[in-house]
C-alpha atoms as a PDB file:
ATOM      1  CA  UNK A   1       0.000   0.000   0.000  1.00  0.00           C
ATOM      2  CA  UNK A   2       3.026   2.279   0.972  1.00  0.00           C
ATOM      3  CA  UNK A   3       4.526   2.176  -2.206  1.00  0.00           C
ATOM      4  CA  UNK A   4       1.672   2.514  -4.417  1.00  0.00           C
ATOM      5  CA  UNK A   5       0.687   5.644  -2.431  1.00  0.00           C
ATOM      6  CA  UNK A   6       4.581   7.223  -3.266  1.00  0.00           C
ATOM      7  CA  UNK A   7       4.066   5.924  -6.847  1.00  0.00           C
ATOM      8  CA  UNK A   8       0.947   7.913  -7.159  1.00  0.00           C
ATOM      9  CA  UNK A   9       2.135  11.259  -5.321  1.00  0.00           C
ATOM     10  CA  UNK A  10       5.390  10.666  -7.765  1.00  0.00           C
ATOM     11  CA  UNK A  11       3.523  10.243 -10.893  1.00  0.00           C
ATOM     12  CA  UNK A  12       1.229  13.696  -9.820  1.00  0.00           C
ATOM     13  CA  UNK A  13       4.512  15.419  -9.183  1.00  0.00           C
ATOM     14  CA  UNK A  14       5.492  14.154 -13.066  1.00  0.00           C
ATOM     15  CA  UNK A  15       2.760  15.379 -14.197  1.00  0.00           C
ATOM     16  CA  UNK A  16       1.900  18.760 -15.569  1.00  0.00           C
ATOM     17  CA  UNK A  17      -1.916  18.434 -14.593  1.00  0.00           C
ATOM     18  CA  UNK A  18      -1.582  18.297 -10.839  1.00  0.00           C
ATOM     19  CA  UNK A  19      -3.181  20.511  -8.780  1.00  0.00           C
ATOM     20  CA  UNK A  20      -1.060  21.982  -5.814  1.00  0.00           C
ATOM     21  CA  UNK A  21       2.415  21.794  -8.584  1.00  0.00           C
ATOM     22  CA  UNK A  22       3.592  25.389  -9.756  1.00  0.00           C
ATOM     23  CA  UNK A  23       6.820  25.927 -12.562  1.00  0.00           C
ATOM     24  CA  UNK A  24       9.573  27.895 -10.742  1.00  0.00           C
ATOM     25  CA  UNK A  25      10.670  30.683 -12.649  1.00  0.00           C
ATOM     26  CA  UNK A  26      13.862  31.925 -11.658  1.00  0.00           C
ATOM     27  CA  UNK A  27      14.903  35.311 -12.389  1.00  0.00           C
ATOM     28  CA  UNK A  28      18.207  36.048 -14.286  1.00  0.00           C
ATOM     29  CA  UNK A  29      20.912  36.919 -11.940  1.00  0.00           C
ATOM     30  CA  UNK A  30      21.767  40.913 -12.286  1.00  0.00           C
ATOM     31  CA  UNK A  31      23.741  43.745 -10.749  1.00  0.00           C
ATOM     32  CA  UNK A  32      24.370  47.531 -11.250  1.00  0.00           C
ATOM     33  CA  UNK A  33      27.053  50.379 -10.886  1.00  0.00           C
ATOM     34  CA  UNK A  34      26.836  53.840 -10.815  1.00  0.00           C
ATOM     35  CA  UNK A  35      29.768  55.416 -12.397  1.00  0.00           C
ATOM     36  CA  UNK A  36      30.975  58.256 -10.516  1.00  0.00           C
ATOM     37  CA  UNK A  37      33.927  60.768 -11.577  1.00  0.00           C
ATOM     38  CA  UNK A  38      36.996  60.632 -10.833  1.00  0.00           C
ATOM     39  CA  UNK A  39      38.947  64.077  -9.600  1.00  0.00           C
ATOM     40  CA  UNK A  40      38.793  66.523 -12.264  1.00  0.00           C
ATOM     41  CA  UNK A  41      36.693  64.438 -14.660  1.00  0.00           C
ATOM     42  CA  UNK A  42      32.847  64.704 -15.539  1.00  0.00           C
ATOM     43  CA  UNK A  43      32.771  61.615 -16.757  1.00  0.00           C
ATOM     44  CA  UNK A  44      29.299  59.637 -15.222  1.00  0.00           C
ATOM     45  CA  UNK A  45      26.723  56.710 -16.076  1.00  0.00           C
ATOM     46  CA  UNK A  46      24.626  54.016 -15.095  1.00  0.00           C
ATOM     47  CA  UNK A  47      25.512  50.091 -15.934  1.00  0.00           C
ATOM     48  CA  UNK A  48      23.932  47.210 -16.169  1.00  0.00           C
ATOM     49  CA  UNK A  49      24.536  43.563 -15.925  1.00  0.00           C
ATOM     50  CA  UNK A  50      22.585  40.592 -16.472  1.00  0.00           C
ATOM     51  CA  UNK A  51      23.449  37.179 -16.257  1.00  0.00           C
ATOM     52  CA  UNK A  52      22.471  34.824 -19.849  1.00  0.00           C
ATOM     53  CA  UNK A  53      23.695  31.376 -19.851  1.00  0.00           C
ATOM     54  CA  UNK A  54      27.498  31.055 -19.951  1.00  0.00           C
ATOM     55  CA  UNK A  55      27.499  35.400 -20.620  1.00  0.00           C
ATOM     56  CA  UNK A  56      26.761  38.431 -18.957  1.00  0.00           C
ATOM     57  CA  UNK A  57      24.967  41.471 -20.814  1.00  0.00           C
ATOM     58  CA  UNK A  58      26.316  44.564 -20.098  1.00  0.00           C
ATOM     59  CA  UNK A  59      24.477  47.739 -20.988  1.00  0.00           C
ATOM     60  CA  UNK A  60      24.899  51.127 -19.901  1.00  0.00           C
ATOM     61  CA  UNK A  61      25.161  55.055 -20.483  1.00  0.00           C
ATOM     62  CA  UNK A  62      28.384  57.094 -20.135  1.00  0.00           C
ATOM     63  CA  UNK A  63      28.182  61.049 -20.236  1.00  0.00           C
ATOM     64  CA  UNK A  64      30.770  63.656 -19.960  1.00  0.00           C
ATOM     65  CA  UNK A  65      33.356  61.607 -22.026  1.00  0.00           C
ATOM     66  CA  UNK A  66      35.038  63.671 -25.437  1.00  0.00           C
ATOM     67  CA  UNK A  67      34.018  61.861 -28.712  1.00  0.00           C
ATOM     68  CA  UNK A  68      35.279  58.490 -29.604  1.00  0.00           C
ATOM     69  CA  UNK A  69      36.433  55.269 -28.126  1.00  0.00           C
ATOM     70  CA  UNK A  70      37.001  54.634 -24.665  1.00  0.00           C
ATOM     71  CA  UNK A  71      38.595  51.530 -22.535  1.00  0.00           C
ATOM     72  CA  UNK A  72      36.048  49.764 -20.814  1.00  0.00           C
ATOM     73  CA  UNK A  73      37.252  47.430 -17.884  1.00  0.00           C
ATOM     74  CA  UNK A  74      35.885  45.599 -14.821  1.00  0.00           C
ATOM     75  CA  UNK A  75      38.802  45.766 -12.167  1.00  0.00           C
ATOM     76  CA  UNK A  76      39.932  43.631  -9.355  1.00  0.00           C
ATOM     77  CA  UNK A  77      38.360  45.791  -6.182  1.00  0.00           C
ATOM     78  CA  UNK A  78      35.653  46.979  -5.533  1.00  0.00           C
ATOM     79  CA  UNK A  79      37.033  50.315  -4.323  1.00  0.00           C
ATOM     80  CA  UNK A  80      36.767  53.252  -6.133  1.00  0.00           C
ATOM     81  CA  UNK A  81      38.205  55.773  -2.537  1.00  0.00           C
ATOM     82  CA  UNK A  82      41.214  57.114  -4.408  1.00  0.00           C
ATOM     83  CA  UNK A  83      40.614  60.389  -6.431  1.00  0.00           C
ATOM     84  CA  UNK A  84      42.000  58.570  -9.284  1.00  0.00           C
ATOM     85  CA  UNK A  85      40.643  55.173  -8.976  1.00  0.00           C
ATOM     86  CA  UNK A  86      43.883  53.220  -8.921  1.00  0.00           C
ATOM     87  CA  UNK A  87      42.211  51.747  -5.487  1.00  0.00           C
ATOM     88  CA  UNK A  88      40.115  49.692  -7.988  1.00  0.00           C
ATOM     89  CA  UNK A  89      43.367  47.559  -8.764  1.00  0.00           C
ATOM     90  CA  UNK A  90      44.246  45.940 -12.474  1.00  0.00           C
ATOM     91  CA  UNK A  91      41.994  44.566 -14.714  1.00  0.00           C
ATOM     92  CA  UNK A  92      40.045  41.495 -13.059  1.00  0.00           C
ATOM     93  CA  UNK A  93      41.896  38.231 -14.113  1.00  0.00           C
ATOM     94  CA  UNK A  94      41.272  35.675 -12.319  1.00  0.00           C
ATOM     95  CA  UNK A  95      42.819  32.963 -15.103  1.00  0.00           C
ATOM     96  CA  UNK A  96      46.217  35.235 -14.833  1.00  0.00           C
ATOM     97  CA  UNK A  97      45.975  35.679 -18.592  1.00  0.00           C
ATOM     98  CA  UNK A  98      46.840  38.239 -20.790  1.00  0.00           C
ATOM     99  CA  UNK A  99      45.122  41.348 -22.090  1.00  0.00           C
ATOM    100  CA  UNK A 100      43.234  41.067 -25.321  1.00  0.00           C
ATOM    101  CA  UNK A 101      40.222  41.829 -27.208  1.00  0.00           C
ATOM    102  CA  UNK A 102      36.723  40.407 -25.556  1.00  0.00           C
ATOM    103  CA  UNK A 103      36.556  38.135 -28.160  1.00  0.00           C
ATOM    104  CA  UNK A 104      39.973  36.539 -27.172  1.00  0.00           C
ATOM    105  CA  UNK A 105      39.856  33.098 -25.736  1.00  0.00           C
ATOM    106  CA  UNK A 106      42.508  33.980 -23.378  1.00  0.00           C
ATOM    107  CA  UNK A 107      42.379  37.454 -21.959  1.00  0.00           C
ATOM    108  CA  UNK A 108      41.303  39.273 -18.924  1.00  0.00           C
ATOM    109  CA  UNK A 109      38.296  38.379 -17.754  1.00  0.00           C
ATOM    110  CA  UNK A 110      37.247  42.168 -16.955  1.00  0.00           C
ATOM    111  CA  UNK A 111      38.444  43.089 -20.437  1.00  0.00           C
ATOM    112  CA  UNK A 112      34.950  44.660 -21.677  1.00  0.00           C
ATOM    113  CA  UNK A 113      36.809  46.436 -24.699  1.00  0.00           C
ATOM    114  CA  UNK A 114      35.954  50.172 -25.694  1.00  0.00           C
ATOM    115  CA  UNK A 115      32.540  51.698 -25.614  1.00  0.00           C
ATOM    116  CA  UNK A 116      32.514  54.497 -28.695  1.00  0.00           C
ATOM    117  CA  UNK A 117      31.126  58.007 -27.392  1.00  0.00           C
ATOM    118  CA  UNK A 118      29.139  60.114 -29.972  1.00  0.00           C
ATOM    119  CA  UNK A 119      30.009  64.040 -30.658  1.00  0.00           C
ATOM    120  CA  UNK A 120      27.998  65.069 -27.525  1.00  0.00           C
ATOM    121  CA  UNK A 121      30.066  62.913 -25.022  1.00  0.00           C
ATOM    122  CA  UNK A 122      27.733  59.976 -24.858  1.00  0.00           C
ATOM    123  CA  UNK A 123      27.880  56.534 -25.190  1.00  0.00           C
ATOM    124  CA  UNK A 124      24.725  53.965 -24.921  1.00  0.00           C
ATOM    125  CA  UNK A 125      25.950  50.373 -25.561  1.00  0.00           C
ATOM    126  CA  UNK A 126      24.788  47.146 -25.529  1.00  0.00           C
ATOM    127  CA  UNK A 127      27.323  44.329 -24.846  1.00  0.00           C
ATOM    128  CA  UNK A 128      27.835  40.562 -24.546  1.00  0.00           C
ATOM    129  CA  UNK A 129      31.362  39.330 -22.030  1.00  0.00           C
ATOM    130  CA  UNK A 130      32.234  35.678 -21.630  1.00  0.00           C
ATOM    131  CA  UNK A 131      34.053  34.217 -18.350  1.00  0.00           C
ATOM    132  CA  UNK A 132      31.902  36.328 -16.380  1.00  0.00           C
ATOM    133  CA  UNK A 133      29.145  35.660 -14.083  1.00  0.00           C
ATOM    134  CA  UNK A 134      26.951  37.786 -12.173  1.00  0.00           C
ATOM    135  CA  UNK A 135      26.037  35.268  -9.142  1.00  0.00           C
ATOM    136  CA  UNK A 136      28.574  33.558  -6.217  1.00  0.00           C
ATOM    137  CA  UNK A 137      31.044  32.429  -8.671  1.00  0.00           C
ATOM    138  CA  UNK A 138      35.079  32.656  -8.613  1.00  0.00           C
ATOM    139  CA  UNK A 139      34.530  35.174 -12.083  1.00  0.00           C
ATOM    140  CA  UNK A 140      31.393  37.288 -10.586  1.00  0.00           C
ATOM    141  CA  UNK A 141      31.222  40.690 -11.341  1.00  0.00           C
ATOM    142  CA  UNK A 142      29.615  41.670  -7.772  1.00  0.00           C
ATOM    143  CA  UNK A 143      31.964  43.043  -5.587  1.00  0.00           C
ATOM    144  CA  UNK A 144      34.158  44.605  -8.042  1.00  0.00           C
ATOM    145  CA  UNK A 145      34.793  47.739 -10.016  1.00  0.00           C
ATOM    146  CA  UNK A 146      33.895  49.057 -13.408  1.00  0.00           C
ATOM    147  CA  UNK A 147      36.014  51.624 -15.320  1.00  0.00           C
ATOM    148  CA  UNK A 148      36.199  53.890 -18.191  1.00  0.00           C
ATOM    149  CA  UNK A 149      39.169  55.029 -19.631  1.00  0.00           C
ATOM    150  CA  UNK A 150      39.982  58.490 -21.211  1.00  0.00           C
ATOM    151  CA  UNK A 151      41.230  56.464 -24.177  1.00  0.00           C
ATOM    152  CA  UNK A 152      40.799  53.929 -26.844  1.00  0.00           C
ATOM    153  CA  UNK A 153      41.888  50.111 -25.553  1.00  0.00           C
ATOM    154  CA  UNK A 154      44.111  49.047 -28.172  1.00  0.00           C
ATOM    155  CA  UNK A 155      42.816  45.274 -27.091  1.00  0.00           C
ATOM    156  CA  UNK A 156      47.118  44.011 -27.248  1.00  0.00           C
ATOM    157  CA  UNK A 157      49.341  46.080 -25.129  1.00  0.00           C
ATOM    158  CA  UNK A 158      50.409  44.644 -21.858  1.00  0.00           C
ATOM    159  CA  UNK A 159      48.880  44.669 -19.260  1.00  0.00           C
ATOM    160  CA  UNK A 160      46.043  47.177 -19.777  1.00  0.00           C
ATOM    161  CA  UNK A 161      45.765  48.402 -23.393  1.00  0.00           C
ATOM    162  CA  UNK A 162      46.990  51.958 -23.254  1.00  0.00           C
ATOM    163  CA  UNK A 163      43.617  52.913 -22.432  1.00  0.00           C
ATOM    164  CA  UNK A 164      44.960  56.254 -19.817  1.00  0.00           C
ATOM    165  CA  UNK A 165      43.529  57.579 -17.235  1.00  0.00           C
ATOM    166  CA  UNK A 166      40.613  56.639 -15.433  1.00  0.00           C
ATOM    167  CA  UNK A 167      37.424  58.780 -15.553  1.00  0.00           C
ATOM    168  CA  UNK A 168      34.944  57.035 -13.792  1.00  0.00           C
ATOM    169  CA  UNK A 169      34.802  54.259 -11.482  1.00  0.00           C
ATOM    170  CA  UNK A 170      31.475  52.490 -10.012  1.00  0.00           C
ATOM    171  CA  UNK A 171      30.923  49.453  -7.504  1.00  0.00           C
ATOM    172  CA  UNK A 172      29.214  46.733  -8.834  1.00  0.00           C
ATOM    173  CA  UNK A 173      26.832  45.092  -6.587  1.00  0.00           C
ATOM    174  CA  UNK A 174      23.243  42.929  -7.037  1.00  0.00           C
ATOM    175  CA  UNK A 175      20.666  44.447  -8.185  1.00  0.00           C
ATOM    176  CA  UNK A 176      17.447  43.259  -5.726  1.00  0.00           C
END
Protein backbone atom coordinates (compact mmCIF):
# COMPACT_ATOMS: atom_id res chain seq x y z
CA UNK A 1 0.00 0.00 0.00
CA UNK A 2 3.03 2.28 0.97
CA UNK A 3 4.53 2.18 -2.21
CA UNK A 4 1.67 2.51 -4.42
CA UNK A 5 0.69 5.64 -2.43
CA UNK A 6 4.58 7.22 -3.27
CA UNK A 7 4.07 5.92 -6.85
CA UNK A 8 0.95 7.91 -7.16
CA UNK A 9 2.14 11.26 -5.32
CA UNK A 10 5.39 10.67 -7.77
CA UNK A 11 3.52 10.24 -10.89
CA UNK A 12 1.23 13.70 -9.82
CA UNK A 13 4.51 15.42 -9.18
CA UNK A 14 5.49 14.15 -13.07
CA UNK A 15 2.76 15.38 -14.20
CA UNK A 16 1.90 18.76 -15.57
CA UNK A 17 -1.92 18.43 -14.59
CA UNK A 18 -1.58 18.30 -10.84
CA UNK A 19 -3.18 20.51 -8.78
CA UNK A 20 -1.06 21.98 -5.81
CA UNK A 21 2.42 21.79 -8.58
CA UNK A 22 3.59 25.39 -9.76
CA UNK A 23 6.82 25.93 -12.56
CA UNK A 24 9.57 27.90 -10.74
CA UNK A 25 10.67 30.68 -12.65
CA UNK A 26 13.86 31.92 -11.66
CA UNK A 27 14.90 35.31 -12.39
CA UNK A 28 18.21 36.05 -14.29
CA UNK A 29 20.91 36.92 -11.94
CA UNK A 30 21.77 40.91 -12.29
CA UNK A 31 23.74 43.75 -10.75
CA UNK A 32 24.37 47.53 -11.25
CA UNK A 33 27.05 50.38 -10.89
CA UNK A 34 26.84 53.84 -10.82
CA UNK A 35 29.77 55.42 -12.40
CA UNK A 36 30.97 58.26 -10.52
CA UNK A 37 33.93 60.77 -11.58
CA UNK A 38 37.00 60.63 -10.83
CA UNK A 39 38.95 64.08 -9.60
CA UNK A 40 38.79 66.52 -12.26
CA UNK A 41 36.69 64.44 -14.66
CA UNK A 42 32.85 64.70 -15.54
CA UNK A 43 32.77 61.62 -16.76
CA UNK A 44 29.30 59.64 -15.22
CA UNK A 45 26.72 56.71 -16.08
CA UNK A 46 24.63 54.02 -15.10
CA UNK A 47 25.51 50.09 -15.93
CA UNK A 48 23.93 47.21 -16.17
CA UNK A 49 24.54 43.56 -15.93
CA UNK A 50 22.59 40.59 -16.47
CA UNK A 51 23.45 37.18 -16.26
CA UNK A 52 22.47 34.82 -19.85
CA UNK A 53 23.70 31.38 -19.85
CA UNK A 54 27.50 31.05 -19.95
CA UNK A 55 27.50 35.40 -20.62
CA UNK A 56 26.76 38.43 -18.96
CA UNK A 57 24.97 41.47 -20.81
CA UNK A 58 26.32 44.56 -20.10
CA UNK A 59 24.48 47.74 -20.99
CA UNK A 60 24.90 51.13 -19.90
CA UNK A 61 25.16 55.05 -20.48
CA UNK A 62 28.38 57.09 -20.14
CA UNK A 63 28.18 61.05 -20.24
CA UNK A 64 30.77 63.66 -19.96
CA UNK A 65 33.36 61.61 -22.03
CA UNK A 66 35.04 63.67 -25.44
CA UNK A 67 34.02 61.86 -28.71
CA UNK A 68 35.28 58.49 -29.60
CA UNK A 69 36.43 55.27 -28.13
CA UNK A 70 37.00 54.63 -24.66
CA UNK A 71 38.60 51.53 -22.54
CA UNK A 72 36.05 49.76 -20.81
CA UNK A 73 37.25 47.43 -17.88
CA UNK A 74 35.88 45.60 -14.82
CA UNK A 75 38.80 45.77 -12.17
CA UNK A 76 39.93 43.63 -9.35
CA UNK A 77 38.36 45.79 -6.18
CA UNK A 78 35.65 46.98 -5.53
CA UNK A 79 37.03 50.32 -4.32
CA UNK A 80 36.77 53.25 -6.13
CA UNK A 81 38.20 55.77 -2.54
CA UNK A 82 41.21 57.11 -4.41
CA UNK A 83 40.61 60.39 -6.43
CA UNK A 84 42.00 58.57 -9.28
CA UNK A 85 40.64 55.17 -8.98
CA UNK A 86 43.88 53.22 -8.92
CA UNK A 87 42.21 51.75 -5.49
CA UNK A 88 40.12 49.69 -7.99
CA UNK A 89 43.37 47.56 -8.76
CA UNK A 90 44.25 45.94 -12.47
CA UNK A 91 41.99 44.57 -14.71
CA UNK A 92 40.04 41.50 -13.06
CA UNK A 93 41.90 38.23 -14.11
CA UNK A 94 41.27 35.68 -12.32
CA UNK A 95 42.82 32.96 -15.10
CA UNK A 96 46.22 35.24 -14.83
CA UNK A 97 45.98 35.68 -18.59
CA UNK A 98 46.84 38.24 -20.79
CA UNK A 99 45.12 41.35 -22.09
CA UNK A 100 43.23 41.07 -25.32
CA UNK A 101 40.22 41.83 -27.21
CA UNK A 102 36.72 40.41 -25.56
CA UNK A 103 36.56 38.13 -28.16
CA UNK A 104 39.97 36.54 -27.17
CA UNK A 105 39.86 33.10 -25.74
CA UNK A 106 42.51 33.98 -23.38
CA UNK A 107 42.38 37.45 -21.96
CA UNK A 108 41.30 39.27 -18.92
CA UNK A 109 38.30 38.38 -17.75
CA UNK A 110 37.25 42.17 -16.96
CA UNK A 111 38.44 43.09 -20.44
CA UNK A 112 34.95 44.66 -21.68
CA UNK A 113 36.81 46.44 -24.70
CA UNK A 114 35.95 50.17 -25.69
CA UNK A 115 32.54 51.70 -25.61
CA UNK A 116 32.51 54.50 -28.69
CA UNK A 117 31.13 58.01 -27.39
CA UNK A 118 29.14 60.11 -29.97
CA UNK A 119 30.01 64.04 -30.66
CA UNK A 120 28.00 65.07 -27.52
CA UNK A 121 30.07 62.91 -25.02
CA UNK A 122 27.73 59.98 -24.86
CA UNK A 123 27.88 56.53 -25.19
CA UNK A 124 24.73 53.97 -24.92
CA UNK A 125 25.95 50.37 -25.56
CA UNK A 126 24.79 47.15 -25.53
CA UNK A 127 27.32 44.33 -24.85
CA UNK A 128 27.83 40.56 -24.55
CA UNK A 129 31.36 39.33 -22.03
CA UNK A 130 32.23 35.68 -21.63
CA UNK A 131 34.05 34.22 -18.35
CA UNK A 132 31.90 36.33 -16.38
CA UNK A 133 29.15 35.66 -14.08
CA UNK A 134 26.95 37.79 -12.17
CA UNK A 135 26.04 35.27 -9.14
CA UNK A 136 28.57 33.56 -6.22
CA UNK A 137 31.04 32.43 -8.67
CA UNK A 138 35.08 32.66 -8.61
CA UNK A 139 34.53 35.17 -12.08
CA UNK A 140 31.39 37.29 -10.59
CA UNK A 141 31.22 40.69 -11.34
CA UNK A 142 29.61 41.67 -7.77
CA UNK A 143 31.96 43.04 -5.59
CA UNK A 144 34.16 44.61 -8.04
CA UNK A 145 34.79 47.74 -10.02
CA UNK A 146 33.90 49.06 -13.41
CA UNK A 147 36.01 51.62 -15.32
CA UNK A 148 36.20 53.89 -18.19
CA UNK A 149 39.17 55.03 -19.63
CA UNK A 150 39.98 58.49 -21.21
CA UNK A 151 41.23 56.46 -24.18
CA UNK A 152 40.80 53.93 -26.84
CA UNK A 153 41.89 50.11 -25.55
CA UNK A 154 44.11 49.05 -28.17
CA UNK A 155 42.82 45.27 -27.09
CA UNK A 156 47.12 44.01 -27.25
CA UNK A 157 49.34 46.08 -25.13
CA UNK A 158 50.41 44.64 -21.86
CA UNK A 159 48.88 44.67 -19.26
CA UNK A 160 46.04 47.18 -19.78
CA UNK A 161 45.76 48.40 -23.39
CA UNK A 162 46.99 51.96 -23.25
CA UNK A 163 43.62 52.91 -22.43
CA UNK A 164 44.96 56.25 -19.82
CA UNK A 165 43.53 57.58 -17.23
CA UNK A 166 40.61 56.64 -15.43
CA UNK A 167 37.42 58.78 -15.55
CA UNK A 168 34.94 57.03 -13.79
CA UNK A 169 34.80 54.26 -11.48
CA UNK A 170 31.47 52.49 -10.01
CA UNK A 171 30.92 49.45 -7.50
CA UNK A 172 29.21 46.73 -8.83
CA UNK A 173 26.83 45.09 -6.59
CA UNK A 174 23.24 42.93 -7.04
CA UNK A 175 20.67 44.45 -8.19
CA UNK A 176 17.45 43.26 -5.73
Amino acid sequence: METKLITAVCLCLIGSGCAGVQKIVTKPAEASAVLLPTQGSETRGTLRFLQKADLVVVTGKITGISPGPHGLHIHEKGDCSSPDAMSAGGHFNPTLSPHGSPTDFGRHAGDLGNVLADATGVAEFTLEARGLAVGPESHSVVGRSVIVHAGEDDLKSQPGGKSGARLACGLIGKSP
